[in-house]
Protein backbone atom coordinates (compact mmCIF):
# COMPACT_ATOMS: atom_id res chain seq x y z
CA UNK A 1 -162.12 3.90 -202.99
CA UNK A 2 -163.96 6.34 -205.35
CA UNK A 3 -167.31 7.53 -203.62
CA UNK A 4 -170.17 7.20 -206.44
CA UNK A 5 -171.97 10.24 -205.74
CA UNK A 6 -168.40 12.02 -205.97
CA UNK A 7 -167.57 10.35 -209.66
CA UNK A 8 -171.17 11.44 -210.59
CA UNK A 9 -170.29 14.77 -210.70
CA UNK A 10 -166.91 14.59 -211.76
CA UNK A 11 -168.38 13.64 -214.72
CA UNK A 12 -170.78 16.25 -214.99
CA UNK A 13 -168.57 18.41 -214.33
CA UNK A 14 -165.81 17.17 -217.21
CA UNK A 15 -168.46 16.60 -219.68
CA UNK A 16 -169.55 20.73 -220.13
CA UNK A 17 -165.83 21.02 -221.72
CA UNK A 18 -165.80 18.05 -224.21
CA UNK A 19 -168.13 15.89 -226.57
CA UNK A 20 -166.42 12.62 -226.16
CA UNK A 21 -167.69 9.96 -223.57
CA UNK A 22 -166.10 9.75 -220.72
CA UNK A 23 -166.38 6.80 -217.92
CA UNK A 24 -165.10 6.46 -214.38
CA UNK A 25 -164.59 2.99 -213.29
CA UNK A 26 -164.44 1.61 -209.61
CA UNK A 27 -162.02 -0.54 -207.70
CA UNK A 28 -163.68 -3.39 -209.13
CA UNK A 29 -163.74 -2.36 -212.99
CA UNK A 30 -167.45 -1.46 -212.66
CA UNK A 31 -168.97 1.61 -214.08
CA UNK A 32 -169.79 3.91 -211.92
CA UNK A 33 -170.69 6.91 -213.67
CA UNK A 34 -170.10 8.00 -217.49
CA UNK A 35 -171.83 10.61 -219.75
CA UNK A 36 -173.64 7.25 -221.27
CA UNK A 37 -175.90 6.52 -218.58
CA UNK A 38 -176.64 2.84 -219.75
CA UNK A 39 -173.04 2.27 -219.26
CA UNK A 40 -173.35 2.48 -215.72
CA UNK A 41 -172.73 -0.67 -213.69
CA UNK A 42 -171.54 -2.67 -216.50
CA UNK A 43 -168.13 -4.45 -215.79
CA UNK A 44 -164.98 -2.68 -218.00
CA UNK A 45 -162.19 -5.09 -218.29
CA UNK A 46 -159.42 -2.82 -219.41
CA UNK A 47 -160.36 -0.87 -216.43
CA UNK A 48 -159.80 -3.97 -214.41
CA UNK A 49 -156.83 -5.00 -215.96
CA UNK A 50 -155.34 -1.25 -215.13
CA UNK A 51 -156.32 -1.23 -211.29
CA UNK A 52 -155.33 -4.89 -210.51
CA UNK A 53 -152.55 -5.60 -213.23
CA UNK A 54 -149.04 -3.02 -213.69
CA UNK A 55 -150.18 -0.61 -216.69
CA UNK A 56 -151.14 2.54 -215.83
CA UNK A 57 -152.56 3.34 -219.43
CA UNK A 58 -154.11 0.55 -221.93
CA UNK A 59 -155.25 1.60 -225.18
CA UNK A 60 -158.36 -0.43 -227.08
CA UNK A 61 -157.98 -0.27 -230.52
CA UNK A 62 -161.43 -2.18 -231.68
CA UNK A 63 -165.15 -2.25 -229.95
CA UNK A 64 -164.83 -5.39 -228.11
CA UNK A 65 -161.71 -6.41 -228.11
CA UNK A 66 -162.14 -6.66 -224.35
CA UNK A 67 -165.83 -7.62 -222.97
CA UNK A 68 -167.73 -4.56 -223.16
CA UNK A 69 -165.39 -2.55 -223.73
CA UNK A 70 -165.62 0.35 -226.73
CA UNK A 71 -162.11 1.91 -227.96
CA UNK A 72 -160.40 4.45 -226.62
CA UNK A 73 -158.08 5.12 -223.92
CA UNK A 74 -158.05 3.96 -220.12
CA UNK A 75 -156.00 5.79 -217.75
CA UNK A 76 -155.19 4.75 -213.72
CA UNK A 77 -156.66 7.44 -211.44
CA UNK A 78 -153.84 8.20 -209.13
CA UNK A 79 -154.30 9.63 -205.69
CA UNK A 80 -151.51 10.09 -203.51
CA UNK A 81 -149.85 7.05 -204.63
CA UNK A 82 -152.93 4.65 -204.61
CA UNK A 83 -155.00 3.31 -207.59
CA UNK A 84 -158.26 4.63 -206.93
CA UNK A 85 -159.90 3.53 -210.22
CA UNK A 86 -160.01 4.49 -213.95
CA UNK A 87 -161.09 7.16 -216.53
CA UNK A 88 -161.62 5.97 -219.75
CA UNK A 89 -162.37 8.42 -222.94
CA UNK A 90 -163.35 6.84 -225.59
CA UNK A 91 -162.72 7.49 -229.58
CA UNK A 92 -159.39 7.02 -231.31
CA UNK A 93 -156.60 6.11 -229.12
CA UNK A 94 -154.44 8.65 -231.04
CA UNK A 95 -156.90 11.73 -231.51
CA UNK A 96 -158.02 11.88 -227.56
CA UNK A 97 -155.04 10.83 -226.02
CA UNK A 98 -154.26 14.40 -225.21
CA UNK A 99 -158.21 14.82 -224.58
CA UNK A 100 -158.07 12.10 -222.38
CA UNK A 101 -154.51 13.12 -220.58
CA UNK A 102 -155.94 16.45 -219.69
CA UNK A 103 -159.16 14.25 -218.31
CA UNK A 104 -157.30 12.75 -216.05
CA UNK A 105 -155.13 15.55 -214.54
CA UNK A 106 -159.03 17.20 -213.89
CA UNK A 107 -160.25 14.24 -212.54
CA UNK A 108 -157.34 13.56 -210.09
CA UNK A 109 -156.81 17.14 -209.16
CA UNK A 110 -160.87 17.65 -208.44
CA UNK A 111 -160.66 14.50 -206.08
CA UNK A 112 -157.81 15.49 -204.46
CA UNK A 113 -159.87 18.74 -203.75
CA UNK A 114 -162.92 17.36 -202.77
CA UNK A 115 -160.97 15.27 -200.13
CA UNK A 116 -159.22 17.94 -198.62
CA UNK A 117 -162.85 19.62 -198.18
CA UNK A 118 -163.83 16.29 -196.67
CA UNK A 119 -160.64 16.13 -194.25
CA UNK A 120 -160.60 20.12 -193.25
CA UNK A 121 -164.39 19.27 -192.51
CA UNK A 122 -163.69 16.22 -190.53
CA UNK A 123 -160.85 18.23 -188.93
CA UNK A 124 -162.76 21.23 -188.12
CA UNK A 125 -165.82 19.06 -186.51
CA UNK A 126 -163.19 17.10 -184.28
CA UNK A 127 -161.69 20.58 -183.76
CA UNK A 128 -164.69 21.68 -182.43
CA UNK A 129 -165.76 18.86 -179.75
CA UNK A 130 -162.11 19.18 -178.69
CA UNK A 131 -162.61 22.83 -177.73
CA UNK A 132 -165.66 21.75 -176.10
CA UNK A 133 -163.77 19.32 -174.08
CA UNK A 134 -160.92 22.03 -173.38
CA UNK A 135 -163.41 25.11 -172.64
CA UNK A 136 -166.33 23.03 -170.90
CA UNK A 137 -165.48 19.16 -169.03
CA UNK A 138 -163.70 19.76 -165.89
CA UNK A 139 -162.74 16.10 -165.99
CA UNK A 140 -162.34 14.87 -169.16
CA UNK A 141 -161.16 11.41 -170.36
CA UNK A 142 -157.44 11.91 -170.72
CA UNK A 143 -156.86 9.29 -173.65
CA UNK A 144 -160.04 10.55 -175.86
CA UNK A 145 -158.62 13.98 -175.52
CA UNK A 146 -155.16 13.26 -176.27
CA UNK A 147 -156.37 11.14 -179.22
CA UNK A 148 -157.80 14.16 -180.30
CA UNK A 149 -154.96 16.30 -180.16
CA UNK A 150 -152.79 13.56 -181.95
CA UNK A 151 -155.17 13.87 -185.18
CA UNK A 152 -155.36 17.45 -184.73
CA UNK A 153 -151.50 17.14 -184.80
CA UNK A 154 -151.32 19.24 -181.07
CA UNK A 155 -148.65 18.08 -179.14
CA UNK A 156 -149.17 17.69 -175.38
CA UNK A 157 -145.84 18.10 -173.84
CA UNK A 158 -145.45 21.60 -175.35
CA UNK A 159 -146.10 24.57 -172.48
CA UNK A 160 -149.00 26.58 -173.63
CA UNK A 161 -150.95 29.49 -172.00
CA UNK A 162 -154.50 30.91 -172.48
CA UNK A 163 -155.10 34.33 -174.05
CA UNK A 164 -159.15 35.04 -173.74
CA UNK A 165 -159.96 37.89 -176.47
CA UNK A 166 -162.85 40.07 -175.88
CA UNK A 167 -163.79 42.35 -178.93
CA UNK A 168 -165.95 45.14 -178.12
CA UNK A 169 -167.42 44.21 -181.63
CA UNK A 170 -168.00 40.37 -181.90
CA UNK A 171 -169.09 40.62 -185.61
CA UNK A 172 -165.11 41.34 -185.87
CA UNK A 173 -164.05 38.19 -184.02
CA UNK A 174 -163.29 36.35 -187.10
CA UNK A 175 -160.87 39.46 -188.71
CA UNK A 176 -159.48 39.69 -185.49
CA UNK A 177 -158.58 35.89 -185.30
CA UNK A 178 -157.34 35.97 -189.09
CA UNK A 179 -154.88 39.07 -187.65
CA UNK A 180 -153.86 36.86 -184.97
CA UNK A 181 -153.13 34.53 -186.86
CA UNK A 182 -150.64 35.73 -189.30
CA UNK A 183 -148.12 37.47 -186.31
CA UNK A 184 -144.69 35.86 -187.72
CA UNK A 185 -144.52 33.92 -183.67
CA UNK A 186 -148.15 32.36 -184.48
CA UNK A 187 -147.58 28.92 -184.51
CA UNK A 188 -149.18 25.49 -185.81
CA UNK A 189 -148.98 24.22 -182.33
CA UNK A 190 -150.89 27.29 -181.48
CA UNK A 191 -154.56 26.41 -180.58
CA UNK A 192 -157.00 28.79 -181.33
CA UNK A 193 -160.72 29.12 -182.15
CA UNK A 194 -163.56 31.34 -181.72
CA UNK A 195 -166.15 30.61 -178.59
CA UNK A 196 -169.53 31.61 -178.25
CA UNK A 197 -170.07 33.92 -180.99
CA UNK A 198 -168.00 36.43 -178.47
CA UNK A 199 -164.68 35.32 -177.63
CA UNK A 200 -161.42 33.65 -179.07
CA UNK A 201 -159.84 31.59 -177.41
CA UNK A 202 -155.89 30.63 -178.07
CA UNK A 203 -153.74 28.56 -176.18
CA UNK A 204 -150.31 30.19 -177.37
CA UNK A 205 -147.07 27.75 -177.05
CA UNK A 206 -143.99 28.94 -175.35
CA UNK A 207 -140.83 28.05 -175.84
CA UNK A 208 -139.22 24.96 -173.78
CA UNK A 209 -136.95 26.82 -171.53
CA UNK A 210 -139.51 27.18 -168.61
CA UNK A 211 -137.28 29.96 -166.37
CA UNK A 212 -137.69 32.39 -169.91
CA UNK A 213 -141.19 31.68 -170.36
CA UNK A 214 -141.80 32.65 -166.48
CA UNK A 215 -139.98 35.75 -166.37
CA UNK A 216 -140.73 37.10 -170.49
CA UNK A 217 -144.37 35.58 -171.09
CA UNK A 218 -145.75 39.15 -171.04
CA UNK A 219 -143.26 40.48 -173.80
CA UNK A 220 -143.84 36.89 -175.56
CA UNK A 221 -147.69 37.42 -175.59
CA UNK A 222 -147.28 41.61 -176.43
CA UNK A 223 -145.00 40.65 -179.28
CA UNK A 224 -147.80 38.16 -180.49
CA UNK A 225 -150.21 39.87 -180.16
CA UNK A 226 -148.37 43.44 -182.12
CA UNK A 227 -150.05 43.09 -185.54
CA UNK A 228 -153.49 42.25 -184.62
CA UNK A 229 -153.23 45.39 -181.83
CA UNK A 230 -152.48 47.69 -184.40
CA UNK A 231 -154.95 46.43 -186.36
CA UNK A 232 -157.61 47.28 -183.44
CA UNK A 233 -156.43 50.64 -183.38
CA UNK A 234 -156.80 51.53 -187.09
CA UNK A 235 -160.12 50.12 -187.06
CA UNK A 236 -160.74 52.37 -183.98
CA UNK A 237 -162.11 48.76 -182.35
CA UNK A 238 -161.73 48.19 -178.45
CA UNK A 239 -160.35 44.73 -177.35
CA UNK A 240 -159.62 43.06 -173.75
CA UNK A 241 -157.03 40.54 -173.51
CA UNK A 242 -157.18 37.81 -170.31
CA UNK A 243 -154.61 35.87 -169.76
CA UNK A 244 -154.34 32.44 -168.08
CA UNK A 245 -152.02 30.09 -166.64
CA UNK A 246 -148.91 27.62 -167.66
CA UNK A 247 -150.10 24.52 -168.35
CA UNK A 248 -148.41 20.88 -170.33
CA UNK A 249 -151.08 18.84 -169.44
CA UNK A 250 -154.65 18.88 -171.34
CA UNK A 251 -156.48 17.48 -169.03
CA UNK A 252 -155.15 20.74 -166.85
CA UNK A 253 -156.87 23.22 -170.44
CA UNK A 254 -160.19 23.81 -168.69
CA UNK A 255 -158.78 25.03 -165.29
CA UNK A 256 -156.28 27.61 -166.92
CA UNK A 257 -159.54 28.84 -169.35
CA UNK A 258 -161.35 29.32 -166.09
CA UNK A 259 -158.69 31.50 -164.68
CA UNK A 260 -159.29 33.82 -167.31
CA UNK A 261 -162.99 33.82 -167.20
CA UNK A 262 -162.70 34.75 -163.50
CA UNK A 263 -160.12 38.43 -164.86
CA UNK A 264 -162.86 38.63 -166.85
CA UNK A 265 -165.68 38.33 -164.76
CA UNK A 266 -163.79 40.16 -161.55
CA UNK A 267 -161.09 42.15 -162.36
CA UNK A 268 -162.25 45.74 -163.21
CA UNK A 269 -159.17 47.98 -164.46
CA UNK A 270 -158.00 50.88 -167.65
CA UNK A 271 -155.67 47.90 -169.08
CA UNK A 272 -156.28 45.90 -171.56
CA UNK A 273 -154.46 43.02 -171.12
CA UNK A 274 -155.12 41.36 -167.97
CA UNK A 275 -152.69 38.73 -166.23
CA UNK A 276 -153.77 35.92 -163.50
CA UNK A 277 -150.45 36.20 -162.27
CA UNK A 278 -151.18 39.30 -161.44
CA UNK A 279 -154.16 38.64 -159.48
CA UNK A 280 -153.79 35.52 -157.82
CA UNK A 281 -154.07 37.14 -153.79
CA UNK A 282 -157.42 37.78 -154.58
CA UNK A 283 -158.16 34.63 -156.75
CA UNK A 284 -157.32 32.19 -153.77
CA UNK A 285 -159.42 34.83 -151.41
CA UNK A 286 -162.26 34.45 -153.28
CA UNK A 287 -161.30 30.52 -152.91
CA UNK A 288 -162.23 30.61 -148.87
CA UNK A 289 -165.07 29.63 -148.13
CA UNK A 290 -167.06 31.90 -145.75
CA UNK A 291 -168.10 29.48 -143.54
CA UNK A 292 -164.34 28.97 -142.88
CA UNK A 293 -163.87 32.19 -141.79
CA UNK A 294 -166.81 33.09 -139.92
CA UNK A 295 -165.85 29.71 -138.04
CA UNK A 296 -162.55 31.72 -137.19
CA UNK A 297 -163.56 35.13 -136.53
CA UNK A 298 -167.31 34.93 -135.33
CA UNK A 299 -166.55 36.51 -132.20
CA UNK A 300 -164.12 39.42 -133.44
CA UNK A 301 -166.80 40.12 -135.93
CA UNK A 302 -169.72 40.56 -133.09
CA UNK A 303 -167.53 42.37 -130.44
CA UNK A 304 -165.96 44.84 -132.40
CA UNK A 305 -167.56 47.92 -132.49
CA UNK A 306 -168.79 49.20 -136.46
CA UNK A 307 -166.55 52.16 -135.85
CA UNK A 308 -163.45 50.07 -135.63
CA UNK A 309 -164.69 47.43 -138.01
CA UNK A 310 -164.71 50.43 -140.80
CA UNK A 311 -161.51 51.95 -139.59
CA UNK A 312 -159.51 48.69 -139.76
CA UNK A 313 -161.22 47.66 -143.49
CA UNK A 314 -159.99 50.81 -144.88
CA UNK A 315 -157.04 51.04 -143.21
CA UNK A 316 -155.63 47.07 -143.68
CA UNK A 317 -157.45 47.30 -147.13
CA UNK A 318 -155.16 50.17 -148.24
CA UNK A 319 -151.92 48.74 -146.79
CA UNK A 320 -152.98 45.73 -148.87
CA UNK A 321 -153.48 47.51 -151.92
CA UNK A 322 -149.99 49.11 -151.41
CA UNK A 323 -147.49 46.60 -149.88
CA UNK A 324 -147.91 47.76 -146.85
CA UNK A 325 -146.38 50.76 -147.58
CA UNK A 326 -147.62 53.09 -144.79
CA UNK A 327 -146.36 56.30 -146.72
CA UNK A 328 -148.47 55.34 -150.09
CA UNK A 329 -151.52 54.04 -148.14
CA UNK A 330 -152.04 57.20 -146.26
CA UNK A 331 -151.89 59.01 -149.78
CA UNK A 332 -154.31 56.44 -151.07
CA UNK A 333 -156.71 57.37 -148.33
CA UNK A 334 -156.08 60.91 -147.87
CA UNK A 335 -154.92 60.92 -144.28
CA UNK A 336 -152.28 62.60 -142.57
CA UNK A 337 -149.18 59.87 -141.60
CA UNK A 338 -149.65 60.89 -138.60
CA UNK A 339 -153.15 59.79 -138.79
CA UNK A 340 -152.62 57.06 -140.36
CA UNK A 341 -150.37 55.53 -138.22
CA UNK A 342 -152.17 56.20 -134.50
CA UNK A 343 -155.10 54.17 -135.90
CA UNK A 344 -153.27 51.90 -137.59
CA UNK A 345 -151.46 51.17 -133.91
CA UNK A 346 -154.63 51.28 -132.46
CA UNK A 347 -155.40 48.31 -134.42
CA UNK A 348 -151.80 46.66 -133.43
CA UNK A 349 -152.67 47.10 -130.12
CA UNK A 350 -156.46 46.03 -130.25
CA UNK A 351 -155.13 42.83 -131.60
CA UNK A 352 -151.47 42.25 -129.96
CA UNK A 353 -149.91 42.40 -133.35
CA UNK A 354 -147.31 43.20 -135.13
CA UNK A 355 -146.72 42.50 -139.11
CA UNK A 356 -143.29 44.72 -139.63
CA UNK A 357 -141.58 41.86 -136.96
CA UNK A 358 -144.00 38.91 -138.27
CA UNK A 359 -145.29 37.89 -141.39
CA UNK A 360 -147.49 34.92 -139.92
CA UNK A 361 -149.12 38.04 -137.93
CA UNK A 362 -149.65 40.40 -141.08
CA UNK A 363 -152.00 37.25 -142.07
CA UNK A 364 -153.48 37.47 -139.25
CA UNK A 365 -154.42 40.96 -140.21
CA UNK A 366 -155.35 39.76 -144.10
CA UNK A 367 -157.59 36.96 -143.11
CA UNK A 368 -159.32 39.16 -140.54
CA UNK A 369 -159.99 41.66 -143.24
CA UNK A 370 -161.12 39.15 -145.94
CA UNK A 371 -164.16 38.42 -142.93
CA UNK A 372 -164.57 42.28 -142.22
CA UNK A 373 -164.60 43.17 -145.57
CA UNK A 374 -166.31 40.31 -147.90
């Protein structure tokens, strides 16, 4: 159904490029705007006769010989297949036919136009609560965000996986996003969109053979992200990638964009792209709660003397760090082997463990450390 407002200008528009008078009638053969504004809202036969009868064009040779109808030319106004209403030009049927072709062509492609603007608006608004939903509801209602998805045309099923971009420029982010963007391995089931004024945000889709994307998803995401890195470094512009977790399931979106807020809010390193893979030891310590371990270790904590408490953080801290490598985490904390392995035993011993012949034991160790060492 032609919107009136919408017609209006049409005509206005139409009208700068030609003398003759040109109507646009509705659904119901009414008038609903025309260069003659006492035309408008009068009934137009012909016009009825096109959108409710099978001519697409009927010529009027005399004033009147349809009810208020002048002479000239009526054409269908075809969008996508559907009758949406009628231009009419009027003069003689042979002298503006061309006129009133080229009307119609102007009319129909300027519609078409404006309704595109109206859908990429509609899309871009529903767009926009959805990465609300995905970025900020920890529970969200799984059928209004999958109906969401389904208009955005975003398949669920697909595995996708969070890349957090932090430009050390935000008035950039929208560039940077455009670069994105084009990389040959960008995607339409790719979800992407700038957050905050400082971030963007894409949920890049892997392929469907889950053992590849586990063991290549860092050469997947370099190779993605190629063009829009060398882009960064011509414009001499610093950027810090974070990346998230697998997930198939929306309602699962909000948890994998919180893993990368937490690299970016607590992983301090040179590189810059950051993986949660990479980190997750420390995510799920940071996951204990306190009380749970003071509950545990309340008494180690009080009888220990400060001296050993400081020895065995540094000491179990670097053997952490390194594998438990005893060779590197005597390097890391510039000790002697030697040295480093009489306290370490002196910790063994202290605590009747050992973590080479037990692993249970080495967490032992870990937990004790997470309490020393908060």
């Amino acid at each position: 159904m032609l919107d009136v407002a919408l017609a209006r200008k049409l005509i206005e528009r139409v009208t700068e490029y030609t003398s003759y008078n040109v109507n646009i009638m509705d659904e119901n053969g009414v008038i609903i705007a025309s260069r003659n504004p006492e035309r408008i809202g009068s009934f137009h036969e012909a016009a009825y006769q096109v959108l409710h009868g099978k001519k697409d064009i009927i010529n009027v040779e005399f004033d009147d010989e349809y009810p208020g109808v002048l002479r000239g030319i009526n054409m269908v106004i075809d969008i996508d297949g559907e009758r949406e209403g009628v231009v009419g030009v009027t003069g003689d049927p042979e002298e503006i036919r061309p006129v009133a072709l080229i009307m119609k062509m102007a009319i129909e492609t300027m519609i078409k136009y404006e309704n595109q603007k109206l859908q990429s608006l509609r899309r871009q608004t529903r767009k926009e609560r959805f990465a609300e939903i995905l970025t900020h509801e920890e529970k969200p209602d799984p059928n209004y965000i999958r109906e969401l998805a389904k208009e955005l045309k975003y398949r669920e099923d697909l595995i996708r996986i969070p890349i957090l971009c932090q430009p050390s420029r935000p008035r950039f982010l929208g560039s940077l996003l455009e670069k994105i963007k084009n990389s040959d391995s960008h995607s339409s089931e790719d979800i992407s969109f700038i957050l905050e004024d400082k971030y963007i945000l894409i949920f890049k889709t892997l392929a469907p053979s889950v053992a590849n994307n586990f063991s290549d998803y860092k050469y997947i995401i370099a190779d993605y992200l190629r063009n829009a890195l060398r882009w960064l470094r011509e414009e001499e512009l610093g950027c810090r990638f974070f990346v998230g977790t697998f997930q198939n399931n929306l309602t699962q979106y909000y948890y994998a964009y919180r893993h990368c807020r937490w690299l970016l809010e607590n992983i301090r390193t040179e590189h810059s792209t950051v993986y949660f893979y990479d980190h997750v030891g420390q995510y799920m310590q940071r996951l204990i709660q306190k009380n749970e371990l003071q509950q545990i270790f309340n008494v180690f904590g009080g009888n220990l003397t400060a001296d050993f408490k400081k020895d065995y953080c540094t000491l179990i801290g670097s053997l952490l760090e390194n594998d438990f490598n005893i060779t590197t985490a005597a390097k890391q904390t510039f000790m002697h082997k030697n040295t480093f392995v009489y306290r370490y035993n002196k910790i063994r011993d202290m605590l009747n463990v050992n973590p080479q012949a037990s692993s249970w034991e080495k967490w032992l160790l870990l937990y004790l450390y997470f309490y020393l060492n908060p």
